[in-house]
N, C-alpha and C. Protein backbone atom coordinates (compact mmCIF):
# COMPACT_ATOMS: atom_id res chain seq x y z
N UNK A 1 -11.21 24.54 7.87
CA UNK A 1 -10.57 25.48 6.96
C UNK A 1 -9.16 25.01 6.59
N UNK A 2 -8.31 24.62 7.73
CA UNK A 2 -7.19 23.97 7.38
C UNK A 2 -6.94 23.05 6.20
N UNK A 3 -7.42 22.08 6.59
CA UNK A 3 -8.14 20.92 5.51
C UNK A 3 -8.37 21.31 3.66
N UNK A 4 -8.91 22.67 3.85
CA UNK A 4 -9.47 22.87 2.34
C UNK A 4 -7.94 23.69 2.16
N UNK A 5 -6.84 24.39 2.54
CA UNK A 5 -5.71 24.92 1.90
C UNK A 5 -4.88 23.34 1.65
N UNK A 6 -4.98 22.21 1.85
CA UNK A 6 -4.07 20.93 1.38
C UNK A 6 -4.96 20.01 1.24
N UNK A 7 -5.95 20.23 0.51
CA UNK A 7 -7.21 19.45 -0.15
C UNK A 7 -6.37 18.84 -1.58
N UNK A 8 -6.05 19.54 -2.18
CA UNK A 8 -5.33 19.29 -3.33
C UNK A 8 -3.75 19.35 -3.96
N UNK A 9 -3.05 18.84 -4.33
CA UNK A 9 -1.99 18.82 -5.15
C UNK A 9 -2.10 18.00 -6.21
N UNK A 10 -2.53 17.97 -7.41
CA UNK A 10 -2.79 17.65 -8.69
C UNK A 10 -1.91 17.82 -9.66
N UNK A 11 -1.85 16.75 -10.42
CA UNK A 11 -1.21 17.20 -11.80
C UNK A 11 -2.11 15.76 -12.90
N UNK A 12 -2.50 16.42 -13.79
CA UNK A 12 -3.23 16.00 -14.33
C UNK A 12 -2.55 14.84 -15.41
N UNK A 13 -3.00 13.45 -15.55
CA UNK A 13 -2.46 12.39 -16.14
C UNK A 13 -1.60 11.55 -14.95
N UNK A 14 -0.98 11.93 -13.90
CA UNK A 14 -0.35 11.13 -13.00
C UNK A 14 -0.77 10.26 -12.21
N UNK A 15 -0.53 9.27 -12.31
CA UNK A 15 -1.52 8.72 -11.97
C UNK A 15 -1.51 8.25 -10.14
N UNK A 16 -2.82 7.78 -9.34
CA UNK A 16 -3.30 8.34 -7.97
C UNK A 16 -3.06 6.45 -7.50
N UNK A 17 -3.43 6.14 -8.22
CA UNK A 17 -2.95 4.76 -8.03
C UNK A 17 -4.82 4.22 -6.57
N UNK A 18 -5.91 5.36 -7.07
CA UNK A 18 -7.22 5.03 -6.46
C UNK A 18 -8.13 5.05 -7.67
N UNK A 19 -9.46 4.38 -7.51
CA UNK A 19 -9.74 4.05 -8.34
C UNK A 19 -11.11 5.45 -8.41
N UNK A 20 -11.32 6.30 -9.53
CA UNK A 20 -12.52 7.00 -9.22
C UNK A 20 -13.71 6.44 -8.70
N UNK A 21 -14.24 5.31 -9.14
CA UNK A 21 -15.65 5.17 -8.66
C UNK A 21 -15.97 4.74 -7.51
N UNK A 22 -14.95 4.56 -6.26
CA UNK A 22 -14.66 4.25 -5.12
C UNK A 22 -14.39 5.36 -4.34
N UNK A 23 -14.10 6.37 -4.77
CA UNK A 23 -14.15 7.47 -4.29
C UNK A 23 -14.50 8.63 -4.39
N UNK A 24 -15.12 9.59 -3.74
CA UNK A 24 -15.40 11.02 -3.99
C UNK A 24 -14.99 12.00 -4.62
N UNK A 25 -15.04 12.93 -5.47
CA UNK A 25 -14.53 13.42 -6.20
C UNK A 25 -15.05 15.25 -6.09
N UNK A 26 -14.44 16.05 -6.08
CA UNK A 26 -14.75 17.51 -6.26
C UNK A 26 -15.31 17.88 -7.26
N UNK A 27 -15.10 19.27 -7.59
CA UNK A 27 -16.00 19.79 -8.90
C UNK A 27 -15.00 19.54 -10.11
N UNK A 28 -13.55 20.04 -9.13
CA UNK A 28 -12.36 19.89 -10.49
C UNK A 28 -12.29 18.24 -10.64
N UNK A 29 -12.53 17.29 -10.27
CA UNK A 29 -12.93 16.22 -10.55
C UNK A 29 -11.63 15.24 -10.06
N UNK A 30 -10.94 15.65 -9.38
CA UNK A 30 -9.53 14.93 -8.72
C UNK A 30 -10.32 14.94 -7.00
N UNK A 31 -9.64 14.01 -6.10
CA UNK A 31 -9.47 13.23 -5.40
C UNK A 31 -9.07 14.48 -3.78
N UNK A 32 -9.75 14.31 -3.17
CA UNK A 32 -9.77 14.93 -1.51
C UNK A 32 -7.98 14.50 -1.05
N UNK A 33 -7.78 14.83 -0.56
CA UNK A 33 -5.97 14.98 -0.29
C UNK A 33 -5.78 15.59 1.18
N UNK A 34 -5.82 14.53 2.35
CA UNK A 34 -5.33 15.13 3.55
C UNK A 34 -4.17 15.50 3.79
N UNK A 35 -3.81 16.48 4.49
CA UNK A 35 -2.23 16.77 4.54
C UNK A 35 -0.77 16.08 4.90
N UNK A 36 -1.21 15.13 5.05
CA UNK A 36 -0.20 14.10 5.26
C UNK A 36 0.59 13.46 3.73
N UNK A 37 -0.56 13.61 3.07
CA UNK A 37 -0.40 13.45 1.27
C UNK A 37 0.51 13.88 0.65
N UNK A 38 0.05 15.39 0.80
CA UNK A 38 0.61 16.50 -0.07
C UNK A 38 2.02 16.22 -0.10
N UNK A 39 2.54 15.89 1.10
CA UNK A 39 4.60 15.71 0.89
C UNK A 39 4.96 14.33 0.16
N UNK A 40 3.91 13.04 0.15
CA UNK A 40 4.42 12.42 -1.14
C UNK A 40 3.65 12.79 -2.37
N UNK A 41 2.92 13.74 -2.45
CA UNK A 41 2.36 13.80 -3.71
C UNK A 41 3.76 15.04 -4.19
N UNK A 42 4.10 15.76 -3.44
CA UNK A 42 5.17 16.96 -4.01
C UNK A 42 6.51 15.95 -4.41
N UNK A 43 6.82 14.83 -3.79
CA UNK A 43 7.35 14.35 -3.89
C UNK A 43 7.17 13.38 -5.76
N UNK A 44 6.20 12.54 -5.66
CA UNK A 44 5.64 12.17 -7.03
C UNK A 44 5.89 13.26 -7.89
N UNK A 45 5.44 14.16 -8.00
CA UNK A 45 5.54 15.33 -8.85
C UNK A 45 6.55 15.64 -9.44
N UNK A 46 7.72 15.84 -8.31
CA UNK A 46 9.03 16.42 -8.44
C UNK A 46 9.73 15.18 -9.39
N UNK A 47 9.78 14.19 -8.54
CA UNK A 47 10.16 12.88 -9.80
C UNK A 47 9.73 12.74 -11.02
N UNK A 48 8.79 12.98 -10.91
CA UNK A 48 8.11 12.96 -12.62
C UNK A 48 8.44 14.36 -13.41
N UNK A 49 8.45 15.36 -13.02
CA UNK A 49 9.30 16.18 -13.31
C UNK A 49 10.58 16.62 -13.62
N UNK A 50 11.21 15.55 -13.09
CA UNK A 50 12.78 15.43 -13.39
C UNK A 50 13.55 16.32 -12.15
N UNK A 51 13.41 17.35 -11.51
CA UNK A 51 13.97 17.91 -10.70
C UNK A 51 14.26 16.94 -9.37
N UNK A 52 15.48 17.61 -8.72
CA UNK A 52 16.39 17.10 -7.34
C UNK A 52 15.87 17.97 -6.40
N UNK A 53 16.01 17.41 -5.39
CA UNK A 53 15.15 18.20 -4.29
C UNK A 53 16.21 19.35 -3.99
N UNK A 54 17.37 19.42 -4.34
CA UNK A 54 17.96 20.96 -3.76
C UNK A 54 17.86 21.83 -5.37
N UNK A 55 17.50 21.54 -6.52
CA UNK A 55 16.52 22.09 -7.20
C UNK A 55 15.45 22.41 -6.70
N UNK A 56 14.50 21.70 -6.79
CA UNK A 56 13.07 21.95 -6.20
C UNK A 56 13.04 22.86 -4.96
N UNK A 57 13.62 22.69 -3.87
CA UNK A 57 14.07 23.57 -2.87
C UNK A 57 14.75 25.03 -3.09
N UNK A 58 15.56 25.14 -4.05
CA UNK A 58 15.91 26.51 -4.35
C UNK A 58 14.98 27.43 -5.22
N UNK A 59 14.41 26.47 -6.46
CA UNK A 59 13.26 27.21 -7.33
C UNK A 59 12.10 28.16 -6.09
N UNK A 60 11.96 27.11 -5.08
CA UNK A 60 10.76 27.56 -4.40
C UNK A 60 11.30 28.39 -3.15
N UNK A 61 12.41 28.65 -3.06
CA UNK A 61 13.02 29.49 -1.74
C UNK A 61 13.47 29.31 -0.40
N UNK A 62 13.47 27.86 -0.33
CA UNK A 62 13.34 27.16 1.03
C UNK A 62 14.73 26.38 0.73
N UNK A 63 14.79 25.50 2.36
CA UNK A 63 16.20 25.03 2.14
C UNK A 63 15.65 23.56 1.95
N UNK A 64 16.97 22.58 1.36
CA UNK A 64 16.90 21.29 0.53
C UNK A 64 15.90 20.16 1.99
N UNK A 65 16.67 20.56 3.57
CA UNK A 65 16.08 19.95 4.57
C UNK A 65 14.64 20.13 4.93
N UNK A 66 14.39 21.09 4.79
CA UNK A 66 12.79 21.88 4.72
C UNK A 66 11.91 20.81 3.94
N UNK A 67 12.43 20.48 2.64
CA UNK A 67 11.26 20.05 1.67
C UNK A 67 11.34 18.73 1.98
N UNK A 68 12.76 18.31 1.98
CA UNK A 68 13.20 16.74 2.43
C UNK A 68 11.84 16.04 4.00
N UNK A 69 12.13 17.21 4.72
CA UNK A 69 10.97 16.88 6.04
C UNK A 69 9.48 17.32 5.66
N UNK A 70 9.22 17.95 4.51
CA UNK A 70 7.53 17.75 3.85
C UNK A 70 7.49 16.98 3.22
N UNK A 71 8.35 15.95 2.09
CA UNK A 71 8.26 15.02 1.66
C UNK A 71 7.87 13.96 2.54
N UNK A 72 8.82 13.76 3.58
CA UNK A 72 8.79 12.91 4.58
C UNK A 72 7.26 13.01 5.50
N UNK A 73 6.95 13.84 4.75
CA UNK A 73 6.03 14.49 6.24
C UNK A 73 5.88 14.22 7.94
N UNK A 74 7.10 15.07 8.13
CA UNK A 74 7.58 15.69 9.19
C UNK A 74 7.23 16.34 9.19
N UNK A 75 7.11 17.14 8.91
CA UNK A 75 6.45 19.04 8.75
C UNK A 75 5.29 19.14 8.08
N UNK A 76 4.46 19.73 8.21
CA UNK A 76 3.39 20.38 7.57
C UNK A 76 3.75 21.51 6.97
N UNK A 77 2.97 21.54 5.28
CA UNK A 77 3.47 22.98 4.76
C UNK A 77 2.38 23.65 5.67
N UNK A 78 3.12 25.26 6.30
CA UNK A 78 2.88 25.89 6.74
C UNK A 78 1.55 26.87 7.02
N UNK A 79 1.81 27.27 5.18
CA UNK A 79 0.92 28.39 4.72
C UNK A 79 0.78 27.71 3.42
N UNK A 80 -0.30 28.69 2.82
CA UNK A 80 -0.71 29.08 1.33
C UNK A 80 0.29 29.64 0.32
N UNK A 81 1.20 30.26 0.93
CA UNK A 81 2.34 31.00 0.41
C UNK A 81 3.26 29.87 -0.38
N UNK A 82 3.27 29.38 0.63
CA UNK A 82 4.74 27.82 0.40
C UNK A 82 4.03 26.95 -0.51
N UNK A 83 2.66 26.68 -0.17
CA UNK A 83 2.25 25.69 -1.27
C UNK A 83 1.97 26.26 -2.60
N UNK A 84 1.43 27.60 -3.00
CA UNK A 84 1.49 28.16 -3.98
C UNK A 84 2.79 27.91 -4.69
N UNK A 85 3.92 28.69 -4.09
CA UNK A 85 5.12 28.57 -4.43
C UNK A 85 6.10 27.20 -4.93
N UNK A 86 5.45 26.46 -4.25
CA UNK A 86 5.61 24.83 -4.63
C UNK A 86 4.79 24.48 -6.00
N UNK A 87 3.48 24.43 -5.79
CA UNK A 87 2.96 24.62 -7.35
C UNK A 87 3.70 24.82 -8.16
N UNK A 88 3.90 26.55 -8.58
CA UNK A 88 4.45 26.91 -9.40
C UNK A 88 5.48 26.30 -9.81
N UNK A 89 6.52 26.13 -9.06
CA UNK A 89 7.95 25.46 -9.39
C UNK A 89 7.77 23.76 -10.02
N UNK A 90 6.83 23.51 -9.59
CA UNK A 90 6.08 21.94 -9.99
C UNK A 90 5.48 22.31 -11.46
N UNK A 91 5.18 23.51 -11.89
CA UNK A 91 3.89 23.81 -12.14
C UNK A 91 2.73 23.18 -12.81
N UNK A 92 2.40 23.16 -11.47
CA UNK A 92 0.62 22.26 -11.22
C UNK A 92 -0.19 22.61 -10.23
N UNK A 93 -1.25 22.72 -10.24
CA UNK A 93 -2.29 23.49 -9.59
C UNK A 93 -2.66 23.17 -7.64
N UNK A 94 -2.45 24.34 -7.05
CA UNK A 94 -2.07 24.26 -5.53
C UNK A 94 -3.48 24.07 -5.36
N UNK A 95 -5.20 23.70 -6.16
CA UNK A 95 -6.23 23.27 -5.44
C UNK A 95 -6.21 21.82 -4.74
């Protein structure tokens, strides 16, 4: 169950730098994402987005060290809450 809440962080056109036909694919048609991912994929995101991580960190409610150690992945996001909330501020889809 764990597994399927950080299955995904997507943004569509960015590119994964894997090749589809080498790998498995879901229904939404993007790429399985273990949680170790998700903090450089929030990371990718945020760059391509243009935002600074004590931006990105305040949009989403948390402090600048918090996101700095999920980027890093040091930390695991927590909950559903935080990654939703990350989405949004990204906004791109928390599947």
């Amino acid at each position: 169950m764990r597994r399927n809440l950080f299955a995904w962080f997507s943004l569509p056109g960015l590119a994964t730098g894997v090749s589809r036909t080498r790998f498995p694919t879901t229904r939404s048609g993007g790429f399985p994402m273990g949680e170790n991912d998700v903090g450089r994929r929030i990371r990718e995101v945020r760059a391509w987005r243009g935002l600074s991580l004590r931006a990105t960190a305040e949009l989403t409610g948390i402090t600048h060290g918090y996101l700095a150690q999920l980027e890093r992945g040091e930390k695991p996001v927590k909950n559903r809450q935080l990654l939703e909330a990350l989405a949004r501020t990204l906004r791109v889809s928390p599947r």
